[in-house]
N, C-alpha and C. Protein backbone atom coordinates (compact mmCIF):
# COMPACT_ATOMS: atom_id res chain seq x y z
N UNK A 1 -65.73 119.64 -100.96
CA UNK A 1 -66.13 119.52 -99.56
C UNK A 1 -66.00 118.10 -99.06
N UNK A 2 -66.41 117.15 -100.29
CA UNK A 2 -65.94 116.16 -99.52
C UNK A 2 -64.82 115.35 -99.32
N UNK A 3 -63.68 115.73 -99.97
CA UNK A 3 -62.56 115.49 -100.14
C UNK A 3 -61.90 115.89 -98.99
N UNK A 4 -62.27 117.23 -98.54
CA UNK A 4 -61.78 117.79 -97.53
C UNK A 4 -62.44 116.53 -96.03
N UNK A 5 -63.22 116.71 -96.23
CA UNK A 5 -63.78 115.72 -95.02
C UNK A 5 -62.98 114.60 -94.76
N UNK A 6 -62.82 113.54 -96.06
CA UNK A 6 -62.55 112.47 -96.01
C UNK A 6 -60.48 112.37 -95.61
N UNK A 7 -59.93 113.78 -95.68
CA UNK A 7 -58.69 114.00 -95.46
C UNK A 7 -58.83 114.41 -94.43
N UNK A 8 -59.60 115.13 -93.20
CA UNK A 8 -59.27 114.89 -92.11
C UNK A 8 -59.96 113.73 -91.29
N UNK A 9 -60.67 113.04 -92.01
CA UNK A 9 -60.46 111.80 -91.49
C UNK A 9 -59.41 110.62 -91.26
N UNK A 10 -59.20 111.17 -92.65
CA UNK A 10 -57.36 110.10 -92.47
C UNK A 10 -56.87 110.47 -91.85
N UNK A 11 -56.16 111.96 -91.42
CA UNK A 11 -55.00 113.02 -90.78
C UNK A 11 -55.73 112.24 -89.25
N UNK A 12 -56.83 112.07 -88.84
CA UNK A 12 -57.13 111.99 -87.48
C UNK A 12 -56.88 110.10 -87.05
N UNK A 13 -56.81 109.26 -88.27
CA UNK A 13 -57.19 107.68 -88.04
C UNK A 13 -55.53 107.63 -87.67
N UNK A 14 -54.72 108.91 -89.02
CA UNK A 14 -52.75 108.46 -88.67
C UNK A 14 -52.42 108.98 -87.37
N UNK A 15 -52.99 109.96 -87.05
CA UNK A 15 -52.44 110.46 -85.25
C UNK A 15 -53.21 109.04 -84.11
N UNK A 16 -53.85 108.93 -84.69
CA UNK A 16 -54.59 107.62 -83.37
C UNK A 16 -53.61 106.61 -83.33
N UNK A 17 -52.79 106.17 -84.56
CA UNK A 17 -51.91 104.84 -84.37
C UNK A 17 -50.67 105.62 -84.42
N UNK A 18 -50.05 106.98 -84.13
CA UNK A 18 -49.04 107.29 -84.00
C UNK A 18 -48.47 107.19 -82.61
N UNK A 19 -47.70 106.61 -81.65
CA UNK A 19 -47.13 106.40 -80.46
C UNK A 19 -46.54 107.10 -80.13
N UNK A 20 -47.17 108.44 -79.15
CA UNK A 20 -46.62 109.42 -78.50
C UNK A 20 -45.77 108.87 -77.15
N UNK A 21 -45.12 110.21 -76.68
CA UNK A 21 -44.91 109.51 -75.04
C UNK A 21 -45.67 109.22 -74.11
N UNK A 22 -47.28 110.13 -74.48
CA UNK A 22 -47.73 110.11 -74.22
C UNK A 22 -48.48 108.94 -73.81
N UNK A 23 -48.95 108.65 -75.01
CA UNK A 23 -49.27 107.02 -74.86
C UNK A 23 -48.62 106.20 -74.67
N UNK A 24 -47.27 106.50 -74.95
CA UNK A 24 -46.07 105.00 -74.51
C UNK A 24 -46.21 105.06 -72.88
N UNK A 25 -46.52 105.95 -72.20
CA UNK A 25 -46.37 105.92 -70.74
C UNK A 25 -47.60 105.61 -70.27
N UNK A 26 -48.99 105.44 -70.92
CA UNK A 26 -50.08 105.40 -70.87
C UNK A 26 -50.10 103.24 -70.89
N UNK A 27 -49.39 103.35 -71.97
CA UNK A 27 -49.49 101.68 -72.23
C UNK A 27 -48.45 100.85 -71.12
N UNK A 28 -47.67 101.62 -70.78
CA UNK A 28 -46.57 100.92 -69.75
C UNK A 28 -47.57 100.49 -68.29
N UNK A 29 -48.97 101.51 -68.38
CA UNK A 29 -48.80 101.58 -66.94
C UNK A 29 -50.14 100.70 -66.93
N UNK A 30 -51.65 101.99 -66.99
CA UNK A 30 -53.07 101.56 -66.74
C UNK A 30 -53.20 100.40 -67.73
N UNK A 31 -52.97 101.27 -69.29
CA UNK A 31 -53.28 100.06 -70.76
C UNK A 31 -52.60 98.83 -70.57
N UNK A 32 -51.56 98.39 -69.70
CA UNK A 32 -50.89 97.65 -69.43
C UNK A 32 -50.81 95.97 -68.31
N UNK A 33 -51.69 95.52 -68.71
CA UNK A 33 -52.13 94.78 -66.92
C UNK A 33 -50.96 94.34 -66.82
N UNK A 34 -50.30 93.64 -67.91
CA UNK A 34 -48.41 92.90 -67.66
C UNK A 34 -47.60 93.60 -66.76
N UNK A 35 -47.67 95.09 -67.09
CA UNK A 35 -47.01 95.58 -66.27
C UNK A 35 -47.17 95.80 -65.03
N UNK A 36 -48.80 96.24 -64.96
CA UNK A 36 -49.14 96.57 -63.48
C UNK A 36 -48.73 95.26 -62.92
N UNK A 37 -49.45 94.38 -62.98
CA UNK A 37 -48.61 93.03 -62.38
C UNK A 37 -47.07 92.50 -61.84
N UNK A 38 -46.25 93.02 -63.03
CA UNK A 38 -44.70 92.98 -62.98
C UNK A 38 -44.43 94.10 -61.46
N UNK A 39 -45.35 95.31 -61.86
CA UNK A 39 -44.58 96.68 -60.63
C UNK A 39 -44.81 96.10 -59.30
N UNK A 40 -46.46 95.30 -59.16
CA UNK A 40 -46.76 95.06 -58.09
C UNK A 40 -46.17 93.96 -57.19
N UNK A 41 -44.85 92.74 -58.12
CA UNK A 41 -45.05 92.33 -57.63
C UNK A 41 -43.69 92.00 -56.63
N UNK A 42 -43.91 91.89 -55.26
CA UNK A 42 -43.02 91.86 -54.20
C UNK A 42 -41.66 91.42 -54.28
N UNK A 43 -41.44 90.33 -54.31
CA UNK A 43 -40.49 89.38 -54.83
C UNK A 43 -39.59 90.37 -55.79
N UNK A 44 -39.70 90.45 -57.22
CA UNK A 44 -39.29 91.45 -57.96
C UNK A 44 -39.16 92.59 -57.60
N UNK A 45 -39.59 93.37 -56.87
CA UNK A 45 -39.19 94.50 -56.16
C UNK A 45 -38.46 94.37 -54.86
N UNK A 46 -38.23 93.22 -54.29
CA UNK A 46 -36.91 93.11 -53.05
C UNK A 46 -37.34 93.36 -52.09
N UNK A 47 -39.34 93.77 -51.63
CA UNK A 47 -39.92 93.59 -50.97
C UNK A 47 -40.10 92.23 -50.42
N UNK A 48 -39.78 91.32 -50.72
CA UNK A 48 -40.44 90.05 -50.43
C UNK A 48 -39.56 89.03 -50.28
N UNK A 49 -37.99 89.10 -50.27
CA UNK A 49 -36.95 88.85 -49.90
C UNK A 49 -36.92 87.32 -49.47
N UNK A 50 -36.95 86.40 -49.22
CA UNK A 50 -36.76 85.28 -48.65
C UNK A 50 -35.69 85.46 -47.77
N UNK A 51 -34.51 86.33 -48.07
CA UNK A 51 -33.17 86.01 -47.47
C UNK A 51 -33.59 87.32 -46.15
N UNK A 52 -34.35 88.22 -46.27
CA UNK A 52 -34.72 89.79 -45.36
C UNK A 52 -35.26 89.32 -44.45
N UNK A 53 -35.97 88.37 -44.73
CA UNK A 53 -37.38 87.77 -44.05
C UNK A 53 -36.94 87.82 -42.05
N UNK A 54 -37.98 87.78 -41.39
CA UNK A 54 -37.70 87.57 -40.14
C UNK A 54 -38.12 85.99 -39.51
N UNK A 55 -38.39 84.92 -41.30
CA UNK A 55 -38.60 83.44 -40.54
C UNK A 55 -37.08 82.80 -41.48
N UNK A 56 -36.24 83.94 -42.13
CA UNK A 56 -35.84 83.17 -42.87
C UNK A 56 -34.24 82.24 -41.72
N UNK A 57 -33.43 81.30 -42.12
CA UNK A 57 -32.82 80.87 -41.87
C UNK A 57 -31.62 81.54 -40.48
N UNK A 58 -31.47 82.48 -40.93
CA UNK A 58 -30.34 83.57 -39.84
C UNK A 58 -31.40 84.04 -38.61
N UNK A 59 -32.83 83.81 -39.01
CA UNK A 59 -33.23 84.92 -38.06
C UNK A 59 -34.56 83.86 -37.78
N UNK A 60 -34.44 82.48 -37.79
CA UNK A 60 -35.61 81.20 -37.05
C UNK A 60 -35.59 81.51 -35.66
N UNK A 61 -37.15 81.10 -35.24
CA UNK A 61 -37.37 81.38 -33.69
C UNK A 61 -36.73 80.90 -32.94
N UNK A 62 -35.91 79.04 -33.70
CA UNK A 62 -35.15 78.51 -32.66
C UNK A 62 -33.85 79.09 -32.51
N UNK A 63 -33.14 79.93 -33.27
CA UNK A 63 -31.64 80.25 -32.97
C UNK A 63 -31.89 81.57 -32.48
N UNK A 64 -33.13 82.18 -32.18
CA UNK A 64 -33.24 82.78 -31.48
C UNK A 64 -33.29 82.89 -30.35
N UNK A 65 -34.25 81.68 -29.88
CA UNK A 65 -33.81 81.30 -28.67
C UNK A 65 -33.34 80.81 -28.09
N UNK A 66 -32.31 79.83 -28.85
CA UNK A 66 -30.45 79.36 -28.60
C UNK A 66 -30.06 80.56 -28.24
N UNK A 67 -29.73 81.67 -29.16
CA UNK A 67 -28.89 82.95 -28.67
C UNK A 67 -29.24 83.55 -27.64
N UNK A 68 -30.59 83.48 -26.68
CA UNK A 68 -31.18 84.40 -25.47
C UNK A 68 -30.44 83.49 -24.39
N UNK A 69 -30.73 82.05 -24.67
CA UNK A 69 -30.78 81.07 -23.80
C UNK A 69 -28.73 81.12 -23.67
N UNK A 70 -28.01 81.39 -24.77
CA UNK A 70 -26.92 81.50 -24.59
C UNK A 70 -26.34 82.82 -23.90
N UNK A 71 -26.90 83.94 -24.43
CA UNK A 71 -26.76 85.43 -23.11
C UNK A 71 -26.67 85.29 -21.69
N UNK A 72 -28.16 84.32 -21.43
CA UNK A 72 -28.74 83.96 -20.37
C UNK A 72 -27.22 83.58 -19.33
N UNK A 73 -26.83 82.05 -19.97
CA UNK A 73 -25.88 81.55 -19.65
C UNK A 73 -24.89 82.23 -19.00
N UNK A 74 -24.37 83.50 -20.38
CA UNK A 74 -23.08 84.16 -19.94
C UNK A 74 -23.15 85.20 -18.81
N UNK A 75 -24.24 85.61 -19.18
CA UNK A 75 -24.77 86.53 -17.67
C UNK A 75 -24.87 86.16 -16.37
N UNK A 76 -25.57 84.84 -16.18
CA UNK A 76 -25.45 83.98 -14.73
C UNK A 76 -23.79 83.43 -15.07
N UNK A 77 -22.77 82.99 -15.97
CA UNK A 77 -21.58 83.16 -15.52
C UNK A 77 -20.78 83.99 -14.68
N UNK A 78 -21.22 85.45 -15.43
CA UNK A 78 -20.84 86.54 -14.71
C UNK A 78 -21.04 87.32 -13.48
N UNK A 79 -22.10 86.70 -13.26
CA UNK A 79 -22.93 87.15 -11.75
C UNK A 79 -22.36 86.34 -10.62
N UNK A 80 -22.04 85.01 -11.33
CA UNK A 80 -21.50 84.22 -10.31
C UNK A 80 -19.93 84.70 -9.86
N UNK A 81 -19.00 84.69 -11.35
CA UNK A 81 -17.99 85.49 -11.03
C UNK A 81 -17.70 86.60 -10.27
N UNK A 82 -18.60 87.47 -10.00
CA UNK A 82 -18.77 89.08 -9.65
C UNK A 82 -18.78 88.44 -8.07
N UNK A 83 -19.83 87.75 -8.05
CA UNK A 83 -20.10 87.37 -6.19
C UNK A 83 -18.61 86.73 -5.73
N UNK A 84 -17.95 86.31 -6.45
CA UNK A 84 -16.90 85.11 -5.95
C UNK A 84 -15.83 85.97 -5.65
N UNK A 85 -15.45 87.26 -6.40
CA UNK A 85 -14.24 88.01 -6.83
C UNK A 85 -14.92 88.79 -5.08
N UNK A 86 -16.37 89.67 -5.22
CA UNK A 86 -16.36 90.61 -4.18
C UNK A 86 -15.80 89.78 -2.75
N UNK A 87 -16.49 88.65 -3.04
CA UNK A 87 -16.19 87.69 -1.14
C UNK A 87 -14.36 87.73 -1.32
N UNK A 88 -13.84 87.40 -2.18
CA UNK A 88 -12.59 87.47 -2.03
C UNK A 88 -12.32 88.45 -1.76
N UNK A 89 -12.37 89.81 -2.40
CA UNK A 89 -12.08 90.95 -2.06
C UNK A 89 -12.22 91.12 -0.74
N UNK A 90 -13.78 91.10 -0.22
CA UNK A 90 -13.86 91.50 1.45
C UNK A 90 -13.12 90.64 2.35
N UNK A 91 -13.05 89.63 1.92
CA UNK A 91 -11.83 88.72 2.79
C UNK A 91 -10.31 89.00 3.25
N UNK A 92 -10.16 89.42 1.73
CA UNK A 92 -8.98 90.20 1.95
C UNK A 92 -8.48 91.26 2.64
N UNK A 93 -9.51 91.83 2.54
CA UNK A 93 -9.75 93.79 2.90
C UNK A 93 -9.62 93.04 5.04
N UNK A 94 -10.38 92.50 4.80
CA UNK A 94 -10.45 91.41 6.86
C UNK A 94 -9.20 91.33 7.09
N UNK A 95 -9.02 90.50 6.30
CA UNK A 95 -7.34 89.82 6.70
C UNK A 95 -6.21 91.31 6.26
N UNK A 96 -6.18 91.67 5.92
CA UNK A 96 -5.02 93.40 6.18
C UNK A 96 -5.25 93.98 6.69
N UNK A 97 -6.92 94.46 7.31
CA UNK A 97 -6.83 95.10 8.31
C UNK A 97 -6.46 94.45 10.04
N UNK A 98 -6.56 93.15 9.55
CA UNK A 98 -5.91 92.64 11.01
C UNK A 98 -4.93 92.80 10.81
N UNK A 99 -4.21 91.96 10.20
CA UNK A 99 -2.79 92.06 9.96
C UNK A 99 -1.41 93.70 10.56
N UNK A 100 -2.65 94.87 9.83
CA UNK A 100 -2.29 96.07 10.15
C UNK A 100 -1.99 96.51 11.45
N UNK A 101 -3.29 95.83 12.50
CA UNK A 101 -3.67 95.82 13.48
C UNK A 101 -2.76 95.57 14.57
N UNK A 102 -2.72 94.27 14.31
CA UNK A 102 -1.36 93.37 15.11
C UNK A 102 -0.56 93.88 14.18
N UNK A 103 0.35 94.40 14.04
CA UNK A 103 1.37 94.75 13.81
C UNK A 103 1.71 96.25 14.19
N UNK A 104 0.95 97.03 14.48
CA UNK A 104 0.80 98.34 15.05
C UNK A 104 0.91 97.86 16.51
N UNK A 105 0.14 96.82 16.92
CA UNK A 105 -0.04 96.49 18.65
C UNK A 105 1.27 95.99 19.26
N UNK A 106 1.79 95.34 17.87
CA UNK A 106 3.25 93.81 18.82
C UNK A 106 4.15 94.65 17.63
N UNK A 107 4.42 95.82 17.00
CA UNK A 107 5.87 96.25 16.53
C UNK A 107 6.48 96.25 17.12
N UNK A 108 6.49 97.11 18.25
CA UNK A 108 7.97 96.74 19.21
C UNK A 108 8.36 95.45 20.24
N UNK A 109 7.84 94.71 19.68
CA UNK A 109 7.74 93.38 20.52
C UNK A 109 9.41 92.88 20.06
N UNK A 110 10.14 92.75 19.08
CA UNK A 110 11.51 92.57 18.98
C UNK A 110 12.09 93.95 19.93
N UNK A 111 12.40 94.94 19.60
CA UNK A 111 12.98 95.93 20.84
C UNK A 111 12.66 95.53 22.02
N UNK A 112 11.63 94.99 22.52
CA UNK A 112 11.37 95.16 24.19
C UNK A 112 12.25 93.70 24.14
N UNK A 113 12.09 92.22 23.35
CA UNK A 113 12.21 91.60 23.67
C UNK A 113 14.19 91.36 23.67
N UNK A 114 14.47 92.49 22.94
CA UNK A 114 16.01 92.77 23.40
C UNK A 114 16.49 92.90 24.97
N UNK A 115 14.98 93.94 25.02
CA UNK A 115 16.00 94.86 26.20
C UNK A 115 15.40 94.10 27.53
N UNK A 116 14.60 93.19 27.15
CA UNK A 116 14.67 92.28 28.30
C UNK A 116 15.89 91.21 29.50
N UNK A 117 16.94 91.34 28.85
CA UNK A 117 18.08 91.28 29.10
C UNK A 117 18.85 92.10 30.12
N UNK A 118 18.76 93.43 29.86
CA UNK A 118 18.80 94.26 30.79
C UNK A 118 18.08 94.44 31.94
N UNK A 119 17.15 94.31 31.65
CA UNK A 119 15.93 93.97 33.27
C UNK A 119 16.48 92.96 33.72
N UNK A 120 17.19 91.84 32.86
CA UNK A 120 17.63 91.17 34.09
C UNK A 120 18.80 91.25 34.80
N UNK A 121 19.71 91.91 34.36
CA UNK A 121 20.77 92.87 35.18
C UNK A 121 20.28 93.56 36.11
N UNK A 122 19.44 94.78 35.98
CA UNK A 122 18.88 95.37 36.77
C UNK A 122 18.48 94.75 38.12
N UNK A 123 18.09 93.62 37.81
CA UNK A 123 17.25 92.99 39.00
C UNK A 123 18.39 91.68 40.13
N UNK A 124 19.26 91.53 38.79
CA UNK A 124 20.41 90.61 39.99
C UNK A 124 21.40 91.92 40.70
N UNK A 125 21.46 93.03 39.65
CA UNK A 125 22.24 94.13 40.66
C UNK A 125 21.83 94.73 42.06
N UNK A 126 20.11 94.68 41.98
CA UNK A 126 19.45 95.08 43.15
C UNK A 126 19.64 93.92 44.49
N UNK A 127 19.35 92.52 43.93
CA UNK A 127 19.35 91.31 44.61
C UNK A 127 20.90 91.85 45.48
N UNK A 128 21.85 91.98 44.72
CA UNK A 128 23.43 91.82 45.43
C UNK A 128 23.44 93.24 46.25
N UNK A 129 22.87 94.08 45.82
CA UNK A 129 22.79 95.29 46.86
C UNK A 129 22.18 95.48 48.11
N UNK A 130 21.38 94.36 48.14
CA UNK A 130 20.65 93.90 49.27
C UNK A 130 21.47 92.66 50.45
N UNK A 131 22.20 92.15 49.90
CA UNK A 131 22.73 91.26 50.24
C UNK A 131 24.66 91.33 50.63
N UNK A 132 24.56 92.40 49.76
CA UNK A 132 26.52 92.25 49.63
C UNK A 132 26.54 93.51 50.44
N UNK A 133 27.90 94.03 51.20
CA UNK A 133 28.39 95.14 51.64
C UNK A 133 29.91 95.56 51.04
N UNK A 134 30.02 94.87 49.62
CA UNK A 134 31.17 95.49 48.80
C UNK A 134 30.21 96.43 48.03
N UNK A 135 30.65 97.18 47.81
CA UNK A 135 29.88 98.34 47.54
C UNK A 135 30.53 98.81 45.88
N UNK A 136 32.01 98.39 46.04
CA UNK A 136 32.77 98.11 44.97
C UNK A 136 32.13 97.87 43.55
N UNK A 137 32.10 96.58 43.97
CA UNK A 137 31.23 95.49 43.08
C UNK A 137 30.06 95.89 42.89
N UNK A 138 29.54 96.26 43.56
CA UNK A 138 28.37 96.52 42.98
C UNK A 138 27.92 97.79 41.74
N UNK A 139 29.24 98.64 42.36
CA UNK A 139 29.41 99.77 41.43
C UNK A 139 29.70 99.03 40.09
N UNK A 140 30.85 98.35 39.79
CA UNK A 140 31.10 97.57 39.14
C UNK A 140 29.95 97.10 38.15
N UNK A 141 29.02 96.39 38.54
CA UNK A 141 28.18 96.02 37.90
C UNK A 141 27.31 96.57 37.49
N UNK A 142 26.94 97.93 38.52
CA UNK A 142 25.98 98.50 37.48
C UNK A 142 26.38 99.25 36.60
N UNK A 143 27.86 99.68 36.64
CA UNK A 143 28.53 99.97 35.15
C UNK A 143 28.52 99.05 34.26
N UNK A 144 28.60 97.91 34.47
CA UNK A 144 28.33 97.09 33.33
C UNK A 144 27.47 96.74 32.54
N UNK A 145 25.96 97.03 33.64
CA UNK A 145 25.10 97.01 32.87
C UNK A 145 24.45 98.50 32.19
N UNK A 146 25.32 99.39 32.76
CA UNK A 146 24.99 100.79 31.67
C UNK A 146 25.46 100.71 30.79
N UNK A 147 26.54 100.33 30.25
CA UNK A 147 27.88 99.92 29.30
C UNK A 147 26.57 98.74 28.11
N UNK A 148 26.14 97.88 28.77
CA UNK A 148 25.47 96.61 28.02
C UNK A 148 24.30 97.95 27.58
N UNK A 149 23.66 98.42 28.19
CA UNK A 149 21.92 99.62 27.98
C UNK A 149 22.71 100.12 26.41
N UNK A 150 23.66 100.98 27.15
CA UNK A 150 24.30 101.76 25.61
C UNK A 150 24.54 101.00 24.71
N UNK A 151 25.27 100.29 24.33
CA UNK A 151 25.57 99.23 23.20
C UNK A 151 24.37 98.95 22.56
N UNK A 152 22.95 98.65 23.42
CA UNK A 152 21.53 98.36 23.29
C UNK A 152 21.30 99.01 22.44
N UNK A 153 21.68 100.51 22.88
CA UNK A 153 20.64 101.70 21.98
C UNK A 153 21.23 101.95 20.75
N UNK A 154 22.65 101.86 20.84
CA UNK A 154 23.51 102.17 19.63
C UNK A 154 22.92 101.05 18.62
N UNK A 155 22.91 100.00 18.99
CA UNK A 155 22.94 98.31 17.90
C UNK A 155 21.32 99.31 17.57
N UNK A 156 20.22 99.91 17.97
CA UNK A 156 18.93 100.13 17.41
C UNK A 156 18.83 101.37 16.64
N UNK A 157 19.92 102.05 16.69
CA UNK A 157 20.18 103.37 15.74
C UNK A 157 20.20 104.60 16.47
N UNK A 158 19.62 104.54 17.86
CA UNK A 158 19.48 105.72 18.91
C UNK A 158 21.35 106.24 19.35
N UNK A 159 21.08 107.58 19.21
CA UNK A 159 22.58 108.04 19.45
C UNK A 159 22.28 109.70 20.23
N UNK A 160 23.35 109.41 20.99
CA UNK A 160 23.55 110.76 21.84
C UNK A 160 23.67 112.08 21.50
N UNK A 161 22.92 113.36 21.15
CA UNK A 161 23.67 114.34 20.87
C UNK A 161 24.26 115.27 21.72
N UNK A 162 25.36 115.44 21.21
CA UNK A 162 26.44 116.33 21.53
C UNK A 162 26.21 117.61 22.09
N UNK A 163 26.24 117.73 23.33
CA UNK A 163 25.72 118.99 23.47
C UNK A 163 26.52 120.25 25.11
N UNK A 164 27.05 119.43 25.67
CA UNK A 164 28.22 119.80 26.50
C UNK A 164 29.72 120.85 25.76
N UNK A 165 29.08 122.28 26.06
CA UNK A 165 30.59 123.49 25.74
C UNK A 165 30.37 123.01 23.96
N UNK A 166 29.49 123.03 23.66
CA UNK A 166 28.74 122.87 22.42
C UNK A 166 28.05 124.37 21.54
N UNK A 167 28.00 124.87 20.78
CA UNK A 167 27.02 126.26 20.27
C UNK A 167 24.99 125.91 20.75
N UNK A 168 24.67 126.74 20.90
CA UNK A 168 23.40 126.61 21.41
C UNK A 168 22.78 126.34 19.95
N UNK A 169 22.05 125.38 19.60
CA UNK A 169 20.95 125.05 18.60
C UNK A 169 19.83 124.77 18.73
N UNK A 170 18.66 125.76 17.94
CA UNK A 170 17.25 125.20 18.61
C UNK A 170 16.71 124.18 17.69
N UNK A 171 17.64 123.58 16.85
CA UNK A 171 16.90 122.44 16.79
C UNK A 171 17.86 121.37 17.31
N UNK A 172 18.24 121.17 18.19
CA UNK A 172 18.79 119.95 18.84
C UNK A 172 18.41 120.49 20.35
N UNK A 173 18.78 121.70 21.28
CA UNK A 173 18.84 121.62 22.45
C UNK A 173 17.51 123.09 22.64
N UNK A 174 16.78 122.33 23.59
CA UNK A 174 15.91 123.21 24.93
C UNK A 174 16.58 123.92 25.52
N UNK A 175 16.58 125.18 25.88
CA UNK A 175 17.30 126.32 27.08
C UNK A 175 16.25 126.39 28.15
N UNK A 176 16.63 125.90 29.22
CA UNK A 176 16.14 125.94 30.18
C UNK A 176 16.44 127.22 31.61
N UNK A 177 17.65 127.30 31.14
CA UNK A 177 18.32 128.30 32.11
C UNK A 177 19.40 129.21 31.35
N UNK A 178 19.46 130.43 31.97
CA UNK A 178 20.58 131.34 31.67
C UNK A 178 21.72 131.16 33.17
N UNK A 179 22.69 131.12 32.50
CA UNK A 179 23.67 131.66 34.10
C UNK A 179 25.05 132.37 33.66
N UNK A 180 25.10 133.32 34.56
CA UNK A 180 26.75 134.54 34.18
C UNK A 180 27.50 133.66 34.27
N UNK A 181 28.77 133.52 33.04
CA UNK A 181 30.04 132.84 33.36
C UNK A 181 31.24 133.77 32.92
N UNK A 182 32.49 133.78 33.22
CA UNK A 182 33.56 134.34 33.11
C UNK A 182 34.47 134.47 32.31
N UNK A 183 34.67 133.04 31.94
CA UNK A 183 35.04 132.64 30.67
C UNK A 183 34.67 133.19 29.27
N UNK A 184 35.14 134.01 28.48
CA UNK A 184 34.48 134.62 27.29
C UNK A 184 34.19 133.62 26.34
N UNK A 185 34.97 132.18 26.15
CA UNK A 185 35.11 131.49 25.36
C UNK A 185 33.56 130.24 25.88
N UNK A 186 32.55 130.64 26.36
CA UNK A 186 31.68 129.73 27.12
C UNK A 186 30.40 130.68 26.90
N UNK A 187 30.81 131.69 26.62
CA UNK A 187 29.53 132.47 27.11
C UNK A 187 28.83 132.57 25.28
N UNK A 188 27.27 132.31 25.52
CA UNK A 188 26.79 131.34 24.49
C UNK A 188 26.65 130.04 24.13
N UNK A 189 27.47 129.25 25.11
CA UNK A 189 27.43 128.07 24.92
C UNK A 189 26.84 127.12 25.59
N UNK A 190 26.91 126.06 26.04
CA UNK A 190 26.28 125.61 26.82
C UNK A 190 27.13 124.72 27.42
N UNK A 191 26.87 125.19 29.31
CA UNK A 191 27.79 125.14 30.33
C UNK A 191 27.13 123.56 30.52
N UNK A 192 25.97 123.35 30.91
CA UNK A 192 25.20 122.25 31.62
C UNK A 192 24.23 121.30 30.83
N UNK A 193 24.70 120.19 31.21
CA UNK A 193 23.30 118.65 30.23
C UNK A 193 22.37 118.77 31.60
N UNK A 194 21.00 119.97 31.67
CA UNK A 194 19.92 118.51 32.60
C UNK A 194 19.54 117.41 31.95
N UNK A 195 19.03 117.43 30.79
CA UNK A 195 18.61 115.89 30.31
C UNK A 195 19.32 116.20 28.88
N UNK A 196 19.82 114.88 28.70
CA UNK A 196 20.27 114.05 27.63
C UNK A 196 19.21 113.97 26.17
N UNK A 197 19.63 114.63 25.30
CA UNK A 197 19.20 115.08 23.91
C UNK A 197 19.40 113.10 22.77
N UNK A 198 18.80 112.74 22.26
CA UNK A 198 18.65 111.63 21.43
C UNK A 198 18.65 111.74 20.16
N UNK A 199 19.39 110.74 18.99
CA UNK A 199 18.63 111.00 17.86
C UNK A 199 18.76 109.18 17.31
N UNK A 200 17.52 109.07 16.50
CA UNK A 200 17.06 107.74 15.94
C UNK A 200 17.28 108.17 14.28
N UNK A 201 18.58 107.07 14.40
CA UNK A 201 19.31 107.51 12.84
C UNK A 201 19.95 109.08 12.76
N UNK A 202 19.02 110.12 11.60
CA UNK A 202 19.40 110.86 11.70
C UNK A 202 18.19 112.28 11.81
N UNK A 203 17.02 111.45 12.84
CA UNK A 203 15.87 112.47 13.50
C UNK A 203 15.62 112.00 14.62
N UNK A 204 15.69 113.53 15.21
CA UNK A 204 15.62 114.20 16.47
C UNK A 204 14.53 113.51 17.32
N UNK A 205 14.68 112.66 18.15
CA UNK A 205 13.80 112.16 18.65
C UNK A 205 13.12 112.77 20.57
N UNK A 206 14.38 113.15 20.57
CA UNK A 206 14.65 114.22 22.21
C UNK A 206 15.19 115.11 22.04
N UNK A 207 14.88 116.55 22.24
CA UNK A 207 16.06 117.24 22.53
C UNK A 207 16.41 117.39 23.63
N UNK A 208 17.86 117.97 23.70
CA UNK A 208 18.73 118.19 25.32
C UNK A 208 18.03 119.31 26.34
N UNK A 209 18.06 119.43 27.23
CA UNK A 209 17.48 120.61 28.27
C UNK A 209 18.84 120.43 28.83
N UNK A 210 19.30 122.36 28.12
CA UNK A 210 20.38 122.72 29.05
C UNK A 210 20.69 124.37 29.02
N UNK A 211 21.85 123.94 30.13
CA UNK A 211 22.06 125.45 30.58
C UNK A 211 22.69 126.55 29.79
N UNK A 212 22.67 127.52 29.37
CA UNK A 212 23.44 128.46 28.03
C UNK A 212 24.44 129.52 29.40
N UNK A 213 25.68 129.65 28.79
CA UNK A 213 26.20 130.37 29.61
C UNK A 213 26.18 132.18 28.70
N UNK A 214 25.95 133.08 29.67
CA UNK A 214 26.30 134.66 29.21
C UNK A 214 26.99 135.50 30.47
């Protein structure tokens, strides 16, 4: 009996110094102050960073507020730019719509200032009709100055259309009148010019009013 005793006393003293995982995980941690110390401490765990830090070198209050104070800067650059570009802009936008303006008002100011020339024919032909009793001459001249009118209109691109014993077309000539003619070779056509048909280049700027013969 007592042999037996004194053998599970030993069997129980060799399991106490035998190093389970149990206990190896037991001694790493609580049994352990080295360690608890080592787990806790910041630095060693990359908690505590010097380089992470928000006083460290990249991230000091003063280059912080170099960098605001430099935003600052580029922003009132840009504000100033923005105001300078819009005034130009509206300036511009002023100046084309005048421009547009007067030039819609005085375009034909070269044409009139052609055909000012002719008014003054007009007006020495009247002077001599008042004054002269060749009657000749005077015909004379105001052929000349119908002769100078035409040349006028031709040199500006305006041209006569054709429309005298011509085919009736509704896009060049107005029918104003029907009248019986005899001639088979007329009838459909057009016998009479009341007014004179125009074209500027090659659009219709007048058409003719005339008579169609049937």
């Amino acid at each position: 009996m007592v042999k037996k005793k004194r053998a599970d006393e030993e069997e129980a003293s060799l399991e106490k110094h035998i190093e389970t995982p149990d206990n190896k995980e037991n001694n790493n941690s609580a049994d352990n102050p080295r360690m608890l110390s080592y787990e806790n401490d910041p630095i060693e765990n990359g908690i505590g960073n010097p380089e992470e830090s928000p006083l460290s070198e990249s991230g000091s209050p003063d280059k912080v507020v170099a960098r605001e104070r430099e935003l600052e800067e580029n922003l009132a650059e840009m504000q100033d730019k923005y105001i300078r570009l819009s005034a130009e802009f509206d300036n511009y936008r002023k100046r084309t719509l005048r421009e547009k303006m007067e030039l819609s008002r005085y375009a034909s100011e070269n044409l009139l200032l052609k055909l000012l020339p002719v008014m003054d024919d007009f007006e020495r032909a009247i002077s001599h009709m008042e004054t002269s009793a060749d009657y000749t001459a005077i015909k004379g001249g105001i052929d000349l100055i119908y002769m100078k009118f035409g040349d006028f209109l031709k040199q500006n691109g305006i041209k006569e259309i054709d429309s005298l014993n011509c085919p009736f077309n509704v896009d060049l000539h107005d029918a104003v009148a029907k009248i019986a003619v005899e001639e088979e070779d007329k009838k459909g056509k057009i016998v009479d010019v009341i007014q004179k048909g125009y074209y500027l280049q090659d659009k219709v700027i007048r058409h003719a009013k005339v008579v169609i013969g049937e």
